[in-house]
N, C-alpha and C. Protein backbone atom coordinates (compact mmCIF):
# COMPACT_ATOMS: atom_id res chain seq x y z
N UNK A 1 34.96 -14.62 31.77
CA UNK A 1 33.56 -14.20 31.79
C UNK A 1 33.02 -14.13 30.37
N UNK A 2 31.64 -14.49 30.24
CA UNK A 2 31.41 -15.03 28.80
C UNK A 2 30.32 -13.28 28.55
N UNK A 3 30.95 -12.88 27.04
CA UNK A 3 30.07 -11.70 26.80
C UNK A 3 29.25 -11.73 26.52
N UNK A 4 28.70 -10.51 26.95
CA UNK A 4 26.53 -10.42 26.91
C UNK A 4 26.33 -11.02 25.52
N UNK A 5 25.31 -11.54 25.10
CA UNK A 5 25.12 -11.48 23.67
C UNK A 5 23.09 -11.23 23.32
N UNK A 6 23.30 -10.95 21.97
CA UNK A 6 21.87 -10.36 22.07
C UNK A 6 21.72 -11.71 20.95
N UNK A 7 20.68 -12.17 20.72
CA UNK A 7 20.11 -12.84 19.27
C UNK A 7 19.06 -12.65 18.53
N UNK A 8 19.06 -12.37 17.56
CA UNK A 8 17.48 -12.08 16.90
C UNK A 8 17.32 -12.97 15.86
N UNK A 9 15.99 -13.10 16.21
CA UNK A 9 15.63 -14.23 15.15
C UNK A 9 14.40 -13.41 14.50
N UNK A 10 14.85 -12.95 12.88
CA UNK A 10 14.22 -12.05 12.19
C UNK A 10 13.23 -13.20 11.25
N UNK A 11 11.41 -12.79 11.57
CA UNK A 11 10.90 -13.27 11.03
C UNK A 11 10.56 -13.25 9.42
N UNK A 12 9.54 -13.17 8.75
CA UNK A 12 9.36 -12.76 7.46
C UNK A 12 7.89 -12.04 7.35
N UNK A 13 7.68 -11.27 6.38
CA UNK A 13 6.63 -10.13 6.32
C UNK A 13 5.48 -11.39 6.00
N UNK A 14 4.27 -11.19 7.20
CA UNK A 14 2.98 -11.79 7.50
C UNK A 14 2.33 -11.84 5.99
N UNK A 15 2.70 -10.86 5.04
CA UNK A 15 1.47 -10.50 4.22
C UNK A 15 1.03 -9.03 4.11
N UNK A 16 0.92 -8.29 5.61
CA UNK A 16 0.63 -6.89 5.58
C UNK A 16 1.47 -6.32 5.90
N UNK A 17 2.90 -6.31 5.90
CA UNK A 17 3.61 -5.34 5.90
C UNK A 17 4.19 -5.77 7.43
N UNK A 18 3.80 -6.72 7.75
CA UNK A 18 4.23 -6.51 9.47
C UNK A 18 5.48 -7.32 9.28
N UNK A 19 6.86 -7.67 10.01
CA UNK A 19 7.94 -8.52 10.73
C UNK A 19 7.90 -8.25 12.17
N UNK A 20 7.93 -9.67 12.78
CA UNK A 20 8.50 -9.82 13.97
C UNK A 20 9.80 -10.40 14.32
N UNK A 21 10.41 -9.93 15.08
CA UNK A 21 11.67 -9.66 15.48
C UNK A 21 11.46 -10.42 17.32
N UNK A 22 12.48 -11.66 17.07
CA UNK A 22 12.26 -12.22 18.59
C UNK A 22 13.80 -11.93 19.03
N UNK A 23 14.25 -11.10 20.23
CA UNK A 23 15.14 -10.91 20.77
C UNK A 23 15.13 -11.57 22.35
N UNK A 24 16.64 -12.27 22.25
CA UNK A 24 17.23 -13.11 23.18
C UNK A 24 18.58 -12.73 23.36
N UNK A 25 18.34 -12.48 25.18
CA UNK A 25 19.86 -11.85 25.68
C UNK A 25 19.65 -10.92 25.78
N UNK A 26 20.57 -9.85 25.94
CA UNK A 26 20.44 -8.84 26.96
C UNK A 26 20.72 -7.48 25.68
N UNK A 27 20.04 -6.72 25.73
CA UNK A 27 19.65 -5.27 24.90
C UNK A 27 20.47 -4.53 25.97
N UNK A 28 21.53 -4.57 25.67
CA UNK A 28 22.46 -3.54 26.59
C UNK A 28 23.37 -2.69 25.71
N UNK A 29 24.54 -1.93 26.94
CA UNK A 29 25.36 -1.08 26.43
C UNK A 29 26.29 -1.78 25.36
N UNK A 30 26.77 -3.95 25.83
CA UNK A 30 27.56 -4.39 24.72
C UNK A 30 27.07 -4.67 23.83
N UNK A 31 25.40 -4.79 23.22
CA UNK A 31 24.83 -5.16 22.43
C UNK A 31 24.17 -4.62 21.56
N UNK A 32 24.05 -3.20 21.88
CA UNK A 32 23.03 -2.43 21.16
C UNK A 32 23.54 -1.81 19.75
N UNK A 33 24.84 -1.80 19.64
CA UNK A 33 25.27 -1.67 17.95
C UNK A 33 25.09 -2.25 17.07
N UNK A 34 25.10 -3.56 17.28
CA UNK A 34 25.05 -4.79 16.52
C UNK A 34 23.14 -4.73 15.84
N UNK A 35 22.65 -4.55 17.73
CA UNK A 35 21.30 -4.67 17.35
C UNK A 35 20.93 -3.52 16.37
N UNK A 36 21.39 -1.94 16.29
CA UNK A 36 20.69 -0.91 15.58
C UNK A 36 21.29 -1.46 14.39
N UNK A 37 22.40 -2.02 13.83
CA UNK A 37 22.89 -2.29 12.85
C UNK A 37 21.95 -3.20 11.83
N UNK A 38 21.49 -4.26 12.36
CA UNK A 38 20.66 -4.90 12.23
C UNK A 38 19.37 -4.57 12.06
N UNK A 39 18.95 -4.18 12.58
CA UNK A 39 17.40 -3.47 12.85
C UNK A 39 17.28 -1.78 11.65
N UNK A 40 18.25 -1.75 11.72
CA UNK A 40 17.84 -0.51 10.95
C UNK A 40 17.56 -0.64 9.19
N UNK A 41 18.22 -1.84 9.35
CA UNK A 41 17.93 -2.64 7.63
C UNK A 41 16.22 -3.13 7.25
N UNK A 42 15.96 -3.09 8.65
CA UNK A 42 14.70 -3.75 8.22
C UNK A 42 13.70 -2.79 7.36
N UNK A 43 13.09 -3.69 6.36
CA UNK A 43 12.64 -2.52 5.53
C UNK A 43 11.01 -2.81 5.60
N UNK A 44 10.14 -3.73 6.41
CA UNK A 44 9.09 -3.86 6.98
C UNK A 44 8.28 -2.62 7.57
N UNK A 45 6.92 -2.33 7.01
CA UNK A 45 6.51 -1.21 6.57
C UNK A 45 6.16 -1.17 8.62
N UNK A 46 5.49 -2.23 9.05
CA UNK A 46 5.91 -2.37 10.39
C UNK A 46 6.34 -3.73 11.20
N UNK A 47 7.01 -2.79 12.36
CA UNK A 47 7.95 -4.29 13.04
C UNK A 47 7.75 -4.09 14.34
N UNK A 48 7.64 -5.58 14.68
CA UNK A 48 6.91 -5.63 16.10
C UNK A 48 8.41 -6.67 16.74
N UNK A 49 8.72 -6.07 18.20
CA UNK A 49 9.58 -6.74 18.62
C UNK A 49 9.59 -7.31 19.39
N UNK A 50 9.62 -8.69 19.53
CA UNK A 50 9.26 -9.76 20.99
C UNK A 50 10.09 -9.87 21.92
N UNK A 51 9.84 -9.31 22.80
CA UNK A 51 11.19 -8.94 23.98
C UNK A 51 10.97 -9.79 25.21
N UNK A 52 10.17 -11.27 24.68
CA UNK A 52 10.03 -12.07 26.23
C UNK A 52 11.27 -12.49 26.24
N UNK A 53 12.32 -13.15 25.13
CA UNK A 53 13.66 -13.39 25.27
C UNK A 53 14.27 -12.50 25.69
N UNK A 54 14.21 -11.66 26.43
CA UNK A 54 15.00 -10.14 26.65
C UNK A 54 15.04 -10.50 28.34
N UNK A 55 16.62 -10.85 28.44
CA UNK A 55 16.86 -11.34 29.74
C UNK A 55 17.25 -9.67 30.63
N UNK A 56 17.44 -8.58 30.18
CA UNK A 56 18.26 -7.75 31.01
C UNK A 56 18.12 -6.57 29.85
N UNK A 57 17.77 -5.53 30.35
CA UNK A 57 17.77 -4.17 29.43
C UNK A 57 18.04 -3.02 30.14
N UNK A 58 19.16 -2.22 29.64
CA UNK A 58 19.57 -1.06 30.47
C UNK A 58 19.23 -0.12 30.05
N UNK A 59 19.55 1.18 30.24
CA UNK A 59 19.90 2.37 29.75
C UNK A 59 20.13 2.86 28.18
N UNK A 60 21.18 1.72 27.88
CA UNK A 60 21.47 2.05 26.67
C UNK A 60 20.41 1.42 25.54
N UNK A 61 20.37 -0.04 26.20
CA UNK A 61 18.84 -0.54 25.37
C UNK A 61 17.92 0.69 25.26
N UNK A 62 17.33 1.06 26.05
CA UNK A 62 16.09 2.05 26.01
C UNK A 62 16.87 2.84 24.89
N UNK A 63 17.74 3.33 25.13
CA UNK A 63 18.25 4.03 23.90
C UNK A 63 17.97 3.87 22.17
N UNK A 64 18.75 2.28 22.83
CA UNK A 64 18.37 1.61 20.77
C UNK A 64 16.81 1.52 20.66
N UNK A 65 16.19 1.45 21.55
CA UNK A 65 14.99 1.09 21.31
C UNK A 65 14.45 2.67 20.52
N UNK A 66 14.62 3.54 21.65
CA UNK A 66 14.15 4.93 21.14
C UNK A 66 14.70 5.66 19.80
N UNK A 67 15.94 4.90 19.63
CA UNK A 67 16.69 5.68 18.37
C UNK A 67 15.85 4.85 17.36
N UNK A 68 15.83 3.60 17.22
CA UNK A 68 14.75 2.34 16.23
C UNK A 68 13.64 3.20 15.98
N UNK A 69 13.17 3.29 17.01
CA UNK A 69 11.29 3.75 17.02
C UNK A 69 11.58 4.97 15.93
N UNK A 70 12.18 6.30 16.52
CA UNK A 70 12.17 7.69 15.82
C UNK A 70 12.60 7.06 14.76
N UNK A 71 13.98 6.77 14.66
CA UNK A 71 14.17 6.56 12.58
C UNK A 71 13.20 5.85 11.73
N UNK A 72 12.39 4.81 12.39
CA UNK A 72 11.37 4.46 11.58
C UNK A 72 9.79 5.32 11.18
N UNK A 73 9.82 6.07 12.67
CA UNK A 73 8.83 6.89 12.50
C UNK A 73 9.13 8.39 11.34
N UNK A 74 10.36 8.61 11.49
CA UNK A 74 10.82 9.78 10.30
C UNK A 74 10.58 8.84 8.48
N UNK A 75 10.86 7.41 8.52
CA UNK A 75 10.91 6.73 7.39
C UNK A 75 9.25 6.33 6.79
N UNK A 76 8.26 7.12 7.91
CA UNK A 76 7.08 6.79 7.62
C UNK A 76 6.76 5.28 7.80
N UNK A 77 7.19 4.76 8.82
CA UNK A 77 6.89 2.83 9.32
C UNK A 77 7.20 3.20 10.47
N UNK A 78 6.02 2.21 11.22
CA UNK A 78 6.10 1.87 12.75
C UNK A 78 6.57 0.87 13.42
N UNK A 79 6.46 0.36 14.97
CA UNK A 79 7.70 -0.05 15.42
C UNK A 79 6.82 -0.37 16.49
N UNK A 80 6.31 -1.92 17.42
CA UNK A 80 6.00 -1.96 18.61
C UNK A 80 6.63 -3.09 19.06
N UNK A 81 6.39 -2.89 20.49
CA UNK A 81 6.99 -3.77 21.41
C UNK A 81 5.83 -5.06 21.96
N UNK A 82 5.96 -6.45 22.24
CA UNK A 82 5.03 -7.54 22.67
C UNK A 82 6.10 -8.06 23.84
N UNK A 83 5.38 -8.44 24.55
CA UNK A 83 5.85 -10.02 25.56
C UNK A 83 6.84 -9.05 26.09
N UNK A 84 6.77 -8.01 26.82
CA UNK A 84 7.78 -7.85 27.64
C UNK A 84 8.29 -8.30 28.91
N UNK A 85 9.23 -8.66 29.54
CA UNK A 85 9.41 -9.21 31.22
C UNK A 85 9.17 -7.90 31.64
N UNK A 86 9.52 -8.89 32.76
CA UNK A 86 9.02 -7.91 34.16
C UNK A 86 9.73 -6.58 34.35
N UNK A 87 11.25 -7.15 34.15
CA UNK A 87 12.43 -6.22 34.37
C UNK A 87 12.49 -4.87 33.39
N UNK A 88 12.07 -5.50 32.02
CA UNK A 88 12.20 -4.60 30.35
C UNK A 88 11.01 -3.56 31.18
N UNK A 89 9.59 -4.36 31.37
CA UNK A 89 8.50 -3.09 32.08
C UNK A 89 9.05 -2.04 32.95
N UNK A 90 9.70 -2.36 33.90
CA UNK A 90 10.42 -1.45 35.11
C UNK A 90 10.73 -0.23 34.45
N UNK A 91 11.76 -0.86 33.77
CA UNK A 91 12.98 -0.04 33.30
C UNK A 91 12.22 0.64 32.24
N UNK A 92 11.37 0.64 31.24
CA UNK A 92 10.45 1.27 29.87
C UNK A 92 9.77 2.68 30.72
N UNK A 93 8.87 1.63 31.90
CA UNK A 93 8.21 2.51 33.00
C UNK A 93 8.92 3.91 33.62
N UNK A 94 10.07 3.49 34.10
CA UNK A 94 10.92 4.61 34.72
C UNK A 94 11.27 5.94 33.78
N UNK A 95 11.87 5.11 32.73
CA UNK A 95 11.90 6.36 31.66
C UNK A 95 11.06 6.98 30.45
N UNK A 96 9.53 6.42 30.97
CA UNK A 96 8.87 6.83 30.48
C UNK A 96 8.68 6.79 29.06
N UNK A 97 9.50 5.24 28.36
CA UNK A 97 9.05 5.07 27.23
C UNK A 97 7.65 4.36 26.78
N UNK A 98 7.21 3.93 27.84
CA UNK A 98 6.06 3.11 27.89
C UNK A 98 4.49 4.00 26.95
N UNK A 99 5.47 5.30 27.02
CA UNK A 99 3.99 6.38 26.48
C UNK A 99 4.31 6.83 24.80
N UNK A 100 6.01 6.44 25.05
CA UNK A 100 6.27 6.37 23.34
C UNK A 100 5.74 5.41 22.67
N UNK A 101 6.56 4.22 22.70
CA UNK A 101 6.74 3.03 21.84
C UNK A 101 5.16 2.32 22.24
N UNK A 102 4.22 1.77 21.19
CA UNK A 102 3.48 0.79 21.68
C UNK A 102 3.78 -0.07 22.03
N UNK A 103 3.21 -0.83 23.00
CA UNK A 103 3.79 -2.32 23.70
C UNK A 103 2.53 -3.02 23.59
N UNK A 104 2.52 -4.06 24.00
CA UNK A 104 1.36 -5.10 23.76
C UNK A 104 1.70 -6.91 24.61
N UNK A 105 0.95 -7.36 25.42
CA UNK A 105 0.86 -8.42 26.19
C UNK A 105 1.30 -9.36 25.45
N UNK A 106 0.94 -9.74 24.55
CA UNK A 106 1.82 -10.66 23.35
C UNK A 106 1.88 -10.90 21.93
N UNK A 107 2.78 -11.42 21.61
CA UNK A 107 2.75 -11.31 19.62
C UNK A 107 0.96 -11.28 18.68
N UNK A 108 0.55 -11.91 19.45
CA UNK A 108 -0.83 -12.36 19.13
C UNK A 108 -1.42 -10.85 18.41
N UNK A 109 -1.64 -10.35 20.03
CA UNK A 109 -2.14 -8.74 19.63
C UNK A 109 -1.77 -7.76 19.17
N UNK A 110 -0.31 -7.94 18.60
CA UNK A 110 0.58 -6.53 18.35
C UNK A 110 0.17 -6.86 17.10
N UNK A 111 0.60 -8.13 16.67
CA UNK A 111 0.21 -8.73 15.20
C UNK A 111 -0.82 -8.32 14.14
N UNK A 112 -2.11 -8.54 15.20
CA UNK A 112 -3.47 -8.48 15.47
C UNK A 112 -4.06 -7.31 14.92
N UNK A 113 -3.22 -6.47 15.96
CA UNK A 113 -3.99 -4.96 15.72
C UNK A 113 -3.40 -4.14 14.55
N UNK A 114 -2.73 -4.72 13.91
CA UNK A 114 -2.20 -4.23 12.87
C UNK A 114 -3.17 -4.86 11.21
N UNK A 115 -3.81 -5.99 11.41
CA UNK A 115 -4.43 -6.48 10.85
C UNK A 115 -5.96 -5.59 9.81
């Protein structure tokens, strides 16, 4: 059986401070170290994360996601979410991160409104 894998393809700062971050594969319990490991380097005043590549997100994802968001928000930089599936919505919805983290319909506008 072939292991989960996550991929990010880390963009470069727009100009205003923004990076986008396109994640592919699954934000789970085997993936989410690698991902905070990664993600927590980023030194982008804000970072927007494209989660239409985001095949499968559990429990523990919501986790990295929520641990990401707070440490950046203590570091004084913000943190939103674009292009989510259907499944990432469910699951954000249920646990009620949907009222933390900003989210946004797609890169366009997360981008956008930061502008």
């Amino acid at each position: 059986m072939e292991s989960p894998r996550l991929q990010l393809q880390q963009g470069k700062d727009n100009g205003n401070g923004t990076v986008a971050t396109r994640l592919d594969g699954k934000l789970s319990l085997e993936t989410v170290n690698a991902f905070l490991q990664t993600m927590r380097k980023e030194q982008a005043k804000h970072l927007v994360l494209n989660m239409s590549g985001v095949a499968f997100l559990d429990s523990s994802g919501v986790g990295a996601l929520v641990s990401l968001f707070v440490t950046r928000k203590h570091a004084g930089k913000t943190m939103a979410l674009a292009s989510l599936t259907k499944q990432a919505i469910a699951v954000l919805q249920v646990s009620g991160i949907l009222k933390l983290i900003p989210t946004y319909p797609t890169m366009e506008a997360a981008v956008s409104e930061r502008e």
